[in-house]
Protein backbone atom coordinates (compact mmCIF):
# COMPACT_ATOMS: atom_id res chain seq x y z
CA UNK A 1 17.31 41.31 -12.60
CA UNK A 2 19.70 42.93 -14.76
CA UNK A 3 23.00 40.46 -13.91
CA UNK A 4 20.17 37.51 -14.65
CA UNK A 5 19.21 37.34 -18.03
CA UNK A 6 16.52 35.23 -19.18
CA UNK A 7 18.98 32.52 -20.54
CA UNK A 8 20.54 31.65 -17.45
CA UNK A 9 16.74 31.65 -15.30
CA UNK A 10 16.03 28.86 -17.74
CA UNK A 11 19.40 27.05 -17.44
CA UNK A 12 18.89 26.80 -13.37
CA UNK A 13 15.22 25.56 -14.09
CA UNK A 14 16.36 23.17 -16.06
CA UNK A 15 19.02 21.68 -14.20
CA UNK A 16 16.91 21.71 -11.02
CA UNK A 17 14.59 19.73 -12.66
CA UNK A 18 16.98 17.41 -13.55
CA UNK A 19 18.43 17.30 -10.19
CA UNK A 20 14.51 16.65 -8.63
CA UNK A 21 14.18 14.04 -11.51
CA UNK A 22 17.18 12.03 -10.27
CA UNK A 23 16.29 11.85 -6.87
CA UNK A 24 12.82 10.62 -7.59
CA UNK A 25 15.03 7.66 -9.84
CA UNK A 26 17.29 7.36 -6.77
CA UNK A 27 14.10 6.74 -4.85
CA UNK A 28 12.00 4.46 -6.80
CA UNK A 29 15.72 2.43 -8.04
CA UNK A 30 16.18 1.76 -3.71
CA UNK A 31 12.53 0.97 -3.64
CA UNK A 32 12.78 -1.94 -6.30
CA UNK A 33 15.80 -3.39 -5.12
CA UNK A 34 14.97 -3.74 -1.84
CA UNK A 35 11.72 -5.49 -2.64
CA UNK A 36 12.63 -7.66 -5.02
CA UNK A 37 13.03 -10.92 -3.49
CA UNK A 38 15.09 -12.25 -7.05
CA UNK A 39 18.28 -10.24 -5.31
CA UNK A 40 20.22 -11.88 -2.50
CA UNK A 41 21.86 -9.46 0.06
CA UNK A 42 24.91 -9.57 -1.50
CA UNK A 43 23.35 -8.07 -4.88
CA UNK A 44 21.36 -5.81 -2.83
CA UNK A 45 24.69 -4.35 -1.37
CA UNK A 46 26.69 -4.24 -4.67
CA UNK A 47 24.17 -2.49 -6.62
CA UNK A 48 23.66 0.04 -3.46
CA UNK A 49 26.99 0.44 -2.94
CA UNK A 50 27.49 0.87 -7.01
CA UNK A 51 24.58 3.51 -7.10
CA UNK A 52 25.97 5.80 -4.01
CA UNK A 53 29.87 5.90 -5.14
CA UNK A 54 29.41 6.32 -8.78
CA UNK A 55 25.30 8.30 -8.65
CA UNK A 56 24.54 9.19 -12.02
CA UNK A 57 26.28 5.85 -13.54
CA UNK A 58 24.81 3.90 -11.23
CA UNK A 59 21.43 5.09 -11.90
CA UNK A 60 21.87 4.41 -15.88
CA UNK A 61 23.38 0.98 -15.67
CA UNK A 62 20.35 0.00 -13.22
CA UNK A 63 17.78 1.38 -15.23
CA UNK A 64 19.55 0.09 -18.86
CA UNK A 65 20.17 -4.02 -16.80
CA UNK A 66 16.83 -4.10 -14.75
CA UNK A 67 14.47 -1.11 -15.87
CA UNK A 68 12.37 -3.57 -17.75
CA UNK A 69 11.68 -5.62 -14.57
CA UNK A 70 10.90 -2.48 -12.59
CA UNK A 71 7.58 -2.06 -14.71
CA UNK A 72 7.08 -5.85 -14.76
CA UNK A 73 7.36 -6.12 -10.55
CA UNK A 74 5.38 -2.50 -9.78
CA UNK A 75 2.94 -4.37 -12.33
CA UNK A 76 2.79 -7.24 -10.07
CA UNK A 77 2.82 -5.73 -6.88
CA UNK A 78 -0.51 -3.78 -8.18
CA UNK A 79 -2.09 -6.75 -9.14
CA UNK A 80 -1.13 -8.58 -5.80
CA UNK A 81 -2.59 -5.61 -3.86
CA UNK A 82 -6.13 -5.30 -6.08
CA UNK A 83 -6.24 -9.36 -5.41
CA UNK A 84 -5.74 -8.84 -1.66
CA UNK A 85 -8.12 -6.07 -1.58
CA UNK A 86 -11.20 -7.93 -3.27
CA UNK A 87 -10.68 -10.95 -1.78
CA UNK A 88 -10.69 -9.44 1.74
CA UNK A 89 -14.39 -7.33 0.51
CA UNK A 90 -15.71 -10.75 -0.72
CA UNK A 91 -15.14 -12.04 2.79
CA UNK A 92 -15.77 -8.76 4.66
CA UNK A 93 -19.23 -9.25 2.17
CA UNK A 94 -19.67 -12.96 3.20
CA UNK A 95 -19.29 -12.61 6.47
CA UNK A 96 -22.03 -10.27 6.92
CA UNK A 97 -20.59 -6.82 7.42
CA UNK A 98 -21.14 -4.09 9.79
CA UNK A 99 -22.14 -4.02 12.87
CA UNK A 100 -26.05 -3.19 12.20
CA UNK A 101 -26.19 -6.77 10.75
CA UNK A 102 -24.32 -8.50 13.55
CA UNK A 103 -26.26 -6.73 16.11
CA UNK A 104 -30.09 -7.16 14.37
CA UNK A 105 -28.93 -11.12 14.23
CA UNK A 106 -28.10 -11.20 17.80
CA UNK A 107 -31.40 -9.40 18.43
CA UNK A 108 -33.04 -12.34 16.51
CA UNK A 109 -30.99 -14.90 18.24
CA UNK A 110 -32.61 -13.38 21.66
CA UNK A 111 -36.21 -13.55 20.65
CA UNK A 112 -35.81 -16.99 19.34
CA UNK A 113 -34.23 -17.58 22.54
CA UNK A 114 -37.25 -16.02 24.48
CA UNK A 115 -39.81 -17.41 22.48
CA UNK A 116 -38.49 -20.77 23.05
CA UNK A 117 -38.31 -20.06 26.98
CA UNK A 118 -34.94 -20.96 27.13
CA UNK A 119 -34.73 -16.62 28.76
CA UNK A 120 -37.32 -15.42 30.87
CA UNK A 121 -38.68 -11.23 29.83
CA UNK A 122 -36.07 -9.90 32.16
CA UNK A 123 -33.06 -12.08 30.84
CA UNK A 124 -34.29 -10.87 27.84
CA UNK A 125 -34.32 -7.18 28.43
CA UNK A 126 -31.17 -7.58 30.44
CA UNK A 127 -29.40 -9.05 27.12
CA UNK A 128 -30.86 -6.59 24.01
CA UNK A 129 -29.85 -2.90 26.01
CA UNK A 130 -26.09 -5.21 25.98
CA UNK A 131 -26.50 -5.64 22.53
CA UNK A 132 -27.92 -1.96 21.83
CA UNK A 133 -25.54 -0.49 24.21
């Protein structure tokens, strides 16, 4: 510990930080170019290509010309995804759910159907240990 001093343990923290921090930019700056449907290929490729020969000036310049539009898209991604997800529990709802429900309608449906005579007692049986089963 003695050819470490203190000083230079928080220098490496620091610049491994750093070097986590960028990656997590690299990450998220690939993420939102290749799902934004605004950029053709060709500006998909140039701003790749820009990012991986010239990192850490690639990284600024994408942040500084579309950083503004990151937040705006993740925004609207979000909001597509919460839209998707209560519209599919409104049907899910209207529909009538789980199987419990489905199954004590088709027990109904098989009464009414014996009741009627349309199924004779064994039909009947026969038909609810399906449904049960």
């Amino acid at each position: 510990m003695d050819d470490y001093p203190l000083l230079n343990i928080f220098w490496t923290m620091m610049w491994l930080f750093l070097w986590i921090l960028w990656f997590f930019l690299l990450f998220r700056i690939f993420g939102d170019l290749f799902r934004d449907d605004s950029v053709g290929g060709w500006g998909k490729a140039g701003w790749a290509i820009f990012v991986i020969l010239l990192p850490f000036l690639g990284v600024l310049v994408y942040l500084i010309v579309r950083g503004k539009g990151m937040g705006q898209r993740e925004m609207q991604m979000r909001a597509d995804a919460e839209k998707d997800f209560r519209s599919y529990v409104q049907k899910t709802a209207a529909e009538g759910g789980g199987p419990t429900r489905s199954h004590a309608d088709e027990l109904a449906k098989l009464a009414e159907l014996k009741s009627s005579g349309a199924i004779n007692e064994a039909e009947y049986e026969k038909a609810k240990a399906k449904v049960l089963a």
